[in-house]
PDB file of N, CA and C in Angstrom:
ATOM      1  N   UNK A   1     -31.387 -35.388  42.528  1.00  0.00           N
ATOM      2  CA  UNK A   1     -31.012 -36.588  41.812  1.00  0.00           C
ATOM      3  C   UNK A   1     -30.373 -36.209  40.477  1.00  0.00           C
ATOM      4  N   UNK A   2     -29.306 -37.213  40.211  1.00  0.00           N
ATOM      5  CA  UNK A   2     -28.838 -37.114  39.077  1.00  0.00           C
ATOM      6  C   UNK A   2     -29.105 -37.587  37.468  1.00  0.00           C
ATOM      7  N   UNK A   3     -28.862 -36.737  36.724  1.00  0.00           N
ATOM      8  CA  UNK A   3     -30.008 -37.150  35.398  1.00  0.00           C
ATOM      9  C   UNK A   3     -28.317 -38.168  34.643  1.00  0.00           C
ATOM     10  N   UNK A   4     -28.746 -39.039  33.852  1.00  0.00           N
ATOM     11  CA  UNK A   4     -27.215 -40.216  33.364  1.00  0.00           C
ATOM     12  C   UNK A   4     -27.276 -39.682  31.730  1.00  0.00           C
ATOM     13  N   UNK A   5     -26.733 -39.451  31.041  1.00  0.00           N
ATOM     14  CA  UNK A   5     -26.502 -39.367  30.039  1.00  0.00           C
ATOM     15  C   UNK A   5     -26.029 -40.228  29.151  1.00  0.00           C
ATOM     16  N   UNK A   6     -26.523 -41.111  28.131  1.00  0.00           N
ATOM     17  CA  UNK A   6     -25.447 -42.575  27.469  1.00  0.00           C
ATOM     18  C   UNK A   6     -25.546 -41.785  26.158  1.00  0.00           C
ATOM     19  N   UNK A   7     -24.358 -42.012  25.417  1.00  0.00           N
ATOM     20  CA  UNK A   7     -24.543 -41.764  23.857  1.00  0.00           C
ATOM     21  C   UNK A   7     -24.639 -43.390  23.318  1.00  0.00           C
ATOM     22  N   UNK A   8     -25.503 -43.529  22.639  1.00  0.00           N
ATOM     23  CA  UNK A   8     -26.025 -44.682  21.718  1.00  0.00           C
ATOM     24  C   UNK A   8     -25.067 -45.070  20.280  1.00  0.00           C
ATOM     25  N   UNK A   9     -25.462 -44.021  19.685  1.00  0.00           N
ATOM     26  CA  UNK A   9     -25.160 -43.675  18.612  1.00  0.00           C
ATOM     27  C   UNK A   9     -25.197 -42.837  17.703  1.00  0.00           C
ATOM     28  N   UNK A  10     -24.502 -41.799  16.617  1.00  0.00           N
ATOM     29  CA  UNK A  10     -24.523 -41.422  15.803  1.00  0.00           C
ATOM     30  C   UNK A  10     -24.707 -41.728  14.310  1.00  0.00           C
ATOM     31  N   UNK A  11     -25.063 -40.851  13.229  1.00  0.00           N
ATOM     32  CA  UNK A  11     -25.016 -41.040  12.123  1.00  0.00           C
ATOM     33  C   UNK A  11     -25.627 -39.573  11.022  1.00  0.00           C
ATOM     34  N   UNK A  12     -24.651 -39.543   9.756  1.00  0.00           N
ATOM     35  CA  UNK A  12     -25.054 -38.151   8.933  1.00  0.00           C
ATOM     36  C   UNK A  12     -25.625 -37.030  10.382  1.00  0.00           C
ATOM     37  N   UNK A  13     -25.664 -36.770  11.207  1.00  0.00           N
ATOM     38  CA  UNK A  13     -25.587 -35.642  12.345  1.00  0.00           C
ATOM     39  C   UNK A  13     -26.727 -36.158  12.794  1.00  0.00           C
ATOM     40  N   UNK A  14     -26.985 -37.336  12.896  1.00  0.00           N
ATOM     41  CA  UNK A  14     -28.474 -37.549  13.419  1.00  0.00           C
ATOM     42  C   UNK A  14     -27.894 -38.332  15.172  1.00  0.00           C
ATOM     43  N   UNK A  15     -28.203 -38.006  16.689  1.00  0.00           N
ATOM     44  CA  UNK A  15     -27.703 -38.441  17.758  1.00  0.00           C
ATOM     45  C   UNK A  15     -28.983 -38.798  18.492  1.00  0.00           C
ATOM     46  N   UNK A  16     -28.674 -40.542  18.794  1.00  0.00           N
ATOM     47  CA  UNK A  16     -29.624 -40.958  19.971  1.00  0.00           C
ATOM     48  C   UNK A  16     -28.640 -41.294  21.192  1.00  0.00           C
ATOM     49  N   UNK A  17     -29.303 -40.961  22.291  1.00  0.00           N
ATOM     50  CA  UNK A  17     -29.213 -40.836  23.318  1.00  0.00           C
ATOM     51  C   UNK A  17     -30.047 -41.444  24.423  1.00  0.00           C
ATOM     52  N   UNK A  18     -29.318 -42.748  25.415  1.00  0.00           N
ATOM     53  CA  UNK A  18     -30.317 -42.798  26.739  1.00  0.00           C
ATOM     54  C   UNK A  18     -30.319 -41.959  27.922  1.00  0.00           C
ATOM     55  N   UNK A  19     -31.167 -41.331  28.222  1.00  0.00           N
ATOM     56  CA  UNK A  19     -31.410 -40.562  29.271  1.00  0.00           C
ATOM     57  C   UNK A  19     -31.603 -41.015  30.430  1.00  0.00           C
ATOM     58  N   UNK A  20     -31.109 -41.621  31.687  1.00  0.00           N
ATOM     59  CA  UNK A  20     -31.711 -42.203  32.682  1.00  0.00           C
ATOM     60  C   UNK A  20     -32.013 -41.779  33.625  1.00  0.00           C
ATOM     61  N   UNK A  21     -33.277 -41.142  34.705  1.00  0.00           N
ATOM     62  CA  UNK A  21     -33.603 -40.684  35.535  1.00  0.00           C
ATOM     63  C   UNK A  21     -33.489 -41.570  36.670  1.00  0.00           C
ATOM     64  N   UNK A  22     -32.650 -41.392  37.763  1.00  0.00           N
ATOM     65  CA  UNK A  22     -32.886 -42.403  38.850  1.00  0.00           C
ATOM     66  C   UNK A  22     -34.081 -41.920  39.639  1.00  0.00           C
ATOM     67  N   UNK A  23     -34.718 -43.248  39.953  1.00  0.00           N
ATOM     68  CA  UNK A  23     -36.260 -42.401  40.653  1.00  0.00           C
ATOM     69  C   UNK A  23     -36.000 -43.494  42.385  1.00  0.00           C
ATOM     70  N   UNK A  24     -36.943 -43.701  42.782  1.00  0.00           N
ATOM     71  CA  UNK A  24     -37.312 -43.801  44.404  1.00  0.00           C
ATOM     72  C   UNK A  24     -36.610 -45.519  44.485  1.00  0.00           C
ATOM     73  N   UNK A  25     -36.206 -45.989  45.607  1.00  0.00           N
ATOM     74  CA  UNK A  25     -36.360 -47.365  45.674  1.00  0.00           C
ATOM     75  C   UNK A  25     -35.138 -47.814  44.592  1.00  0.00           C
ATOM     76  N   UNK A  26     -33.599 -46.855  43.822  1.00  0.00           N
ATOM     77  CA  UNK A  26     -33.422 -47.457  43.039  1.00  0.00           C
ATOM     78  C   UNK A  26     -33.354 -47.857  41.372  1.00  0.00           C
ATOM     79  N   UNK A  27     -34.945 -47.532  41.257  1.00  0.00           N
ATOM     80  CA  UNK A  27     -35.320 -48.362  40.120  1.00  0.00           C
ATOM     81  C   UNK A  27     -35.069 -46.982  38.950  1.00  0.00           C
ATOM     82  N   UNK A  28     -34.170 -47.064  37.888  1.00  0.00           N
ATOM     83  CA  UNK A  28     -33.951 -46.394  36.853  1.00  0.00           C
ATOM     84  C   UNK A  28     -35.187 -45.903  35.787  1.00  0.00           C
ATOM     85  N   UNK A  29     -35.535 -44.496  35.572  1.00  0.00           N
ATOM     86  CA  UNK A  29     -36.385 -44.694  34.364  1.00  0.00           C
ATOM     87  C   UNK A  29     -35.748 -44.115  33.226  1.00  0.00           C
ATOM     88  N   UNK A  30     -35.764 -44.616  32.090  1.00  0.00           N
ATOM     89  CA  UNK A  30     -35.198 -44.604  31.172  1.00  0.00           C
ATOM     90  C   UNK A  30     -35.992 -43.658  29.891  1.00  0.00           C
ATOM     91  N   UNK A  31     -35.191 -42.890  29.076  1.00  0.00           N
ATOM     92  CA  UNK A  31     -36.116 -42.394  28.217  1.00  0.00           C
ATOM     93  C   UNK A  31     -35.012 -42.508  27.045  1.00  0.00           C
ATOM     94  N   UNK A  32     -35.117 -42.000  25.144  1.00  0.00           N
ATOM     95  CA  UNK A  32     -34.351 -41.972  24.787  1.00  0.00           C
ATOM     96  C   UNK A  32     -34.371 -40.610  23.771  1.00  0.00           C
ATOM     97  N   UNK A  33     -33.588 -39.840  23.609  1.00  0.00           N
ATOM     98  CA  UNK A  33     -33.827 -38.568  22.835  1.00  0.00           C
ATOM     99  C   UNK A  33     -33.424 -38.593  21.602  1.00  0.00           C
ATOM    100  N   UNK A  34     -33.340 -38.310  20.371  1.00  0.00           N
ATOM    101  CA  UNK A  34     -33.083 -38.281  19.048  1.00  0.00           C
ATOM    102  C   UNK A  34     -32.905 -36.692  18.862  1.00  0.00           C
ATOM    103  N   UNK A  35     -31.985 -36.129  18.761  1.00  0.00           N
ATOM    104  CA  UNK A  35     -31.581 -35.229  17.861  1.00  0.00           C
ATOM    105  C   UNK A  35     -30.771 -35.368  16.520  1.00  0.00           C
ATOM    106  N   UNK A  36     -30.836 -34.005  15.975  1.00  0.00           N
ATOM    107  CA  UNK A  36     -30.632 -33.862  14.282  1.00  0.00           C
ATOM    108  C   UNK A  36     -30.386 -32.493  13.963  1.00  0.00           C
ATOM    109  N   UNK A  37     -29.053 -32.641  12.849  1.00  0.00           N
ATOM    110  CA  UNK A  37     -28.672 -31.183  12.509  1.00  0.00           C
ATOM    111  C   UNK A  37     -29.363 -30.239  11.562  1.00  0.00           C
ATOM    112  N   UNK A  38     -30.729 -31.015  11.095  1.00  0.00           N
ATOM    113  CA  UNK A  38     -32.086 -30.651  10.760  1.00  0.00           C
ATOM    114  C   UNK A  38     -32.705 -29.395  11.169  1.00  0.00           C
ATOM    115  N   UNK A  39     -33.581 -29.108  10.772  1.00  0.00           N
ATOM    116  CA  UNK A  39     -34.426 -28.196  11.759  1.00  0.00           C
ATOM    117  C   UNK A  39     -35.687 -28.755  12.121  1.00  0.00           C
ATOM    118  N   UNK A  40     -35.235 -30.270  12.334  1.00  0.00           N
ATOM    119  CA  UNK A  40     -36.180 -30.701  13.604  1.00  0.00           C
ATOM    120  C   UNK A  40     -36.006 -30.134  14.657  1.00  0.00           C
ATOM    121  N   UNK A  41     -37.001 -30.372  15.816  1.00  0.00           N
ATOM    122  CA  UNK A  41     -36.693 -30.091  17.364  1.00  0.00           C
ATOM    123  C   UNK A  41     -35.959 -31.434  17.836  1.00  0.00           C
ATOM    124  N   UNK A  42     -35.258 -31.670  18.792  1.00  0.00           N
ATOM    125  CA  UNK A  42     -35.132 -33.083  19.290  1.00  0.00           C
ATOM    126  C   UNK A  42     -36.233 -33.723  19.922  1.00  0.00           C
ATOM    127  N   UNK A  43     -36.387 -35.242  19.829  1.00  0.00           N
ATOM    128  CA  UNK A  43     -37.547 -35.577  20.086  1.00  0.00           C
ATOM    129  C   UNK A  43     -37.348 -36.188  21.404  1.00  0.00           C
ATOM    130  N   UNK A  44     -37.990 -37.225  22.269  1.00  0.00           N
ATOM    131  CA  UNK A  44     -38.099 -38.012  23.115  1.00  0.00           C
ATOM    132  C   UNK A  44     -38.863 -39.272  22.837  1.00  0.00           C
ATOM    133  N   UNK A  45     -38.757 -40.502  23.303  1.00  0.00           N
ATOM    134  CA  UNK A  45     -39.012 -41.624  23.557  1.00  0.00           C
ATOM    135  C   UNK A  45     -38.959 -42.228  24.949  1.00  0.00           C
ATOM    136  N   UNK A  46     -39.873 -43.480  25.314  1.00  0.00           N
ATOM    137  CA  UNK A  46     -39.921 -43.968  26.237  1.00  0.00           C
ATOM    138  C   UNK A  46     -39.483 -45.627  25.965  1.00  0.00           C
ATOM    139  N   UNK A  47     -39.485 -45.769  24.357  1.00  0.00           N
ATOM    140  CA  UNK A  47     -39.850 -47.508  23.586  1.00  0.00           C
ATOM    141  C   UNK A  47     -38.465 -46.945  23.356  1.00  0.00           C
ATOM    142  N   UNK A  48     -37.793 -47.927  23.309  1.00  0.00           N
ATOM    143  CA  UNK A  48     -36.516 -48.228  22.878  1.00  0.00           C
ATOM    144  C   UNK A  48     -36.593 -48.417  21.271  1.00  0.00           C
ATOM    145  N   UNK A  49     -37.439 -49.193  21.140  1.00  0.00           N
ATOM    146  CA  UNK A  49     -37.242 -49.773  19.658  1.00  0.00           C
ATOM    147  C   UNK A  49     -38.181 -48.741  18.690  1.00  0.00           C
ATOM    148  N   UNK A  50     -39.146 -47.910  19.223  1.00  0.00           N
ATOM    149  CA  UNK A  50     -39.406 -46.677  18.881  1.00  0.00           C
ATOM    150  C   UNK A  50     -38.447 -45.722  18.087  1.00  0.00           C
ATOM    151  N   UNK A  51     -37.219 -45.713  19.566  1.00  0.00           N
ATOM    152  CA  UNK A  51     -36.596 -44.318  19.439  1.00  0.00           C
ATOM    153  C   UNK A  51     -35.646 -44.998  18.072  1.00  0.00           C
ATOM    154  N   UNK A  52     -35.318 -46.329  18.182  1.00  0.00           N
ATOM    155  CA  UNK A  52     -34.762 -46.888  16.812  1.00  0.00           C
ATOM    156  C   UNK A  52     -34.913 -46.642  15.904  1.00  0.00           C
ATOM    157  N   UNK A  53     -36.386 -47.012  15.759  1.00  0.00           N
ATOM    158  CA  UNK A  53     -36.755 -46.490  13.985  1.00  0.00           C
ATOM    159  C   UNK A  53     -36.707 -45.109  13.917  1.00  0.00           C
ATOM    160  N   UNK A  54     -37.142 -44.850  14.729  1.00  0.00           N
ATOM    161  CA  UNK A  54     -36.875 -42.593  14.826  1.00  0.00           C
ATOM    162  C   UNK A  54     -35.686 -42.704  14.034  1.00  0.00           C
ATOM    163  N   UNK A  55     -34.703 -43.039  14.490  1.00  0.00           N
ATOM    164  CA  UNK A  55     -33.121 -42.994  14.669  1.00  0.00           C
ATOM    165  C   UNK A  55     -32.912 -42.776  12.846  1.00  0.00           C
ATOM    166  N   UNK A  56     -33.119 -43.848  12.778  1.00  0.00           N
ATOM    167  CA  UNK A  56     -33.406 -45.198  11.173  1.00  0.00           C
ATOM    168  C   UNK A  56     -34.019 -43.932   9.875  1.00  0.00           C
ATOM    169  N   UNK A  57     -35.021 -43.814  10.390  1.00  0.00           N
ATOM    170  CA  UNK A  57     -36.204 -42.740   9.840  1.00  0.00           C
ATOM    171  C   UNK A  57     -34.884 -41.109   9.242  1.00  0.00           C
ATOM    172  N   UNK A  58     -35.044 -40.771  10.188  1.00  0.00           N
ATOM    173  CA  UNK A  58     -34.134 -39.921  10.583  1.00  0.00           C
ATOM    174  C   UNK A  58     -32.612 -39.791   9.620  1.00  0.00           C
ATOM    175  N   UNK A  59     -32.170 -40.625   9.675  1.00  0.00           N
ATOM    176  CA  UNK A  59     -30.922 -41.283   9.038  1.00  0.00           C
ATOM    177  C   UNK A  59     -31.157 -40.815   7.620  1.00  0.00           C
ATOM    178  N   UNK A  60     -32.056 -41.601   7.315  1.00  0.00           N
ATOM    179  CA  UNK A  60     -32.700 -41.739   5.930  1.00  0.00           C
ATOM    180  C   UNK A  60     -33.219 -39.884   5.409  1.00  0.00           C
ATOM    181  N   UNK A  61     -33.457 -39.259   5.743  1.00  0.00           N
ATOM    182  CA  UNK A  61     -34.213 -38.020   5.949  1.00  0.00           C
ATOM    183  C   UNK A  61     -33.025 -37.059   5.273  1.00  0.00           C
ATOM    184  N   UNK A  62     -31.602 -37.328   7.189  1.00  0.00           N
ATOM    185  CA  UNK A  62     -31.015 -36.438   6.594  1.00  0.00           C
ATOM    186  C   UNK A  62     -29.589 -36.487   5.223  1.00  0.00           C
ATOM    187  N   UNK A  63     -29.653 -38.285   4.699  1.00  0.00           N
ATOM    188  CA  UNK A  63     -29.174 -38.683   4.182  1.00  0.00           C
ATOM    189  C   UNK A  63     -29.443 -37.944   2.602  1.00  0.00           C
ATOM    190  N   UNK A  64     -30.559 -37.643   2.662  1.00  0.00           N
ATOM    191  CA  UNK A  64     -31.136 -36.775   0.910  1.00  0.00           C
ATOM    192  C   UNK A  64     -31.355 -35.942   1.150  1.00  0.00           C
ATOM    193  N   UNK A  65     -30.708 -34.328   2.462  1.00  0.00           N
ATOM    194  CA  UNK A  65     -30.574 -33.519   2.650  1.00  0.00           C
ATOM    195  C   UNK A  65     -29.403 -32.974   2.277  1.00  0.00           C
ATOM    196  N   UNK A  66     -29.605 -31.822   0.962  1.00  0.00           N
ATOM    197  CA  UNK A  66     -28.606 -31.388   0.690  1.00  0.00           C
ATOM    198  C   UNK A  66     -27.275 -30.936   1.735  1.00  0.00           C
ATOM    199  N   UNK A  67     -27.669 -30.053   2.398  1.00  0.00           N
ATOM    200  CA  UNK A  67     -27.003 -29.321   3.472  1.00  0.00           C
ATOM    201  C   UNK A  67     -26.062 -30.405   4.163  1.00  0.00           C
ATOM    202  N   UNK A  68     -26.922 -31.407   4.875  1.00  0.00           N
ATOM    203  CA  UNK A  68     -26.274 -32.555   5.508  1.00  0.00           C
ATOM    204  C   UNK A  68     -25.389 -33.264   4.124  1.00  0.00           C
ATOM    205  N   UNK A  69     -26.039 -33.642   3.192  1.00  0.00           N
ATOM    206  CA  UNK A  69     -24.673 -34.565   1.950  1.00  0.00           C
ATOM    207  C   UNK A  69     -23.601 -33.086   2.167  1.00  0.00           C
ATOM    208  N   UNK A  70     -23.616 -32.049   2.083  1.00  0.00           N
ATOM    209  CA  UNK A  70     -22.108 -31.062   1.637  1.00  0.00           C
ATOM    210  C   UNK A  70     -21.491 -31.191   3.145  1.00  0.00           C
ATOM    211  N   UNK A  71     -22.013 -30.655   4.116  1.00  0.00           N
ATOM    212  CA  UNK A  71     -21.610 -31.306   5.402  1.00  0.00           C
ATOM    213  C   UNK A  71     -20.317 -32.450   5.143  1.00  0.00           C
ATOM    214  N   UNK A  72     -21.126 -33.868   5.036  1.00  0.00           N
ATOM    215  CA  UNK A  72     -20.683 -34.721   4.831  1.00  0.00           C
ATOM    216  C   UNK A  72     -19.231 -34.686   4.219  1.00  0.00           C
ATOM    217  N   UNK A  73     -19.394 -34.538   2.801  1.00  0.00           N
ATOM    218  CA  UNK A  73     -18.487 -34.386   1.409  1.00  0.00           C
ATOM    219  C   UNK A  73     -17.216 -33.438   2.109  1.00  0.00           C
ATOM    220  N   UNK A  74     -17.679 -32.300   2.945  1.00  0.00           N
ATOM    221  CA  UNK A  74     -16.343 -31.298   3.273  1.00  0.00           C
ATOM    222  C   UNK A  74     -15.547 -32.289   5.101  1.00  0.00           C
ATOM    223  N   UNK A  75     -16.149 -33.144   5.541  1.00  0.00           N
ATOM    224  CA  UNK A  75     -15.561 -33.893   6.641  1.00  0.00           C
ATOM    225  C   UNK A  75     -16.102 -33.524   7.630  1.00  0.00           C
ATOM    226  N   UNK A  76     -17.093 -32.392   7.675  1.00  0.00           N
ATOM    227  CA  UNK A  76     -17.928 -31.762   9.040  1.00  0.00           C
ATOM    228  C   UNK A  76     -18.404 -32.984  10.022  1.00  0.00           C
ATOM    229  N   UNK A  77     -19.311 -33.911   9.388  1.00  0.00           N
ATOM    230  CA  UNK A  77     -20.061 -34.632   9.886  1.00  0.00           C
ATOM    231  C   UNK A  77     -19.499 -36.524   9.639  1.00  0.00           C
ATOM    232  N   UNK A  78     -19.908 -37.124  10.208  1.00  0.00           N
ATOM    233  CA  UNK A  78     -19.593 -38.677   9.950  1.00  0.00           C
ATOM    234  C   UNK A  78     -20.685 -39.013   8.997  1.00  0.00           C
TER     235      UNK A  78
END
């Protein structure tokens, strides 16, 4: 089976992502991943509105990260 890949959205290098597993009968299961140009790990979700505030959280994090603002400032990143 094939794994679906959606891009959600971006922001300052922070990427959510829906993951969709097709399972038996059809029925889609859905997960959502959050990565970051951080030295977080990427995470996972199953709550949608979870992986949101992750997202949100996240945003905010790498927004007063030096590395990520020069990023930014030189055009690397959105």
């Amino acid at each position: 089976m094939t794994t679906r890949k959606t891009f959600i959205k971006s922001r300052a290098g922070v990427r959510l992502q829906r993951i969709e597993h097709p399972a038996r009968q059809q029925v889609v299961q859905s997960s959502w991943r959050l990565s970051t140009l951080r030295a977080n790990q990427p995470r996972s979700f199953t709550n949608e509105a979870e992986a949101e505030d992750a997202f949100d959280m996240e945003v905010i994090a790498a927004l007063t990260d030096p590395i990520i603002i020069d990023m930014q400032r030189r055009g690397l990143i959105d």
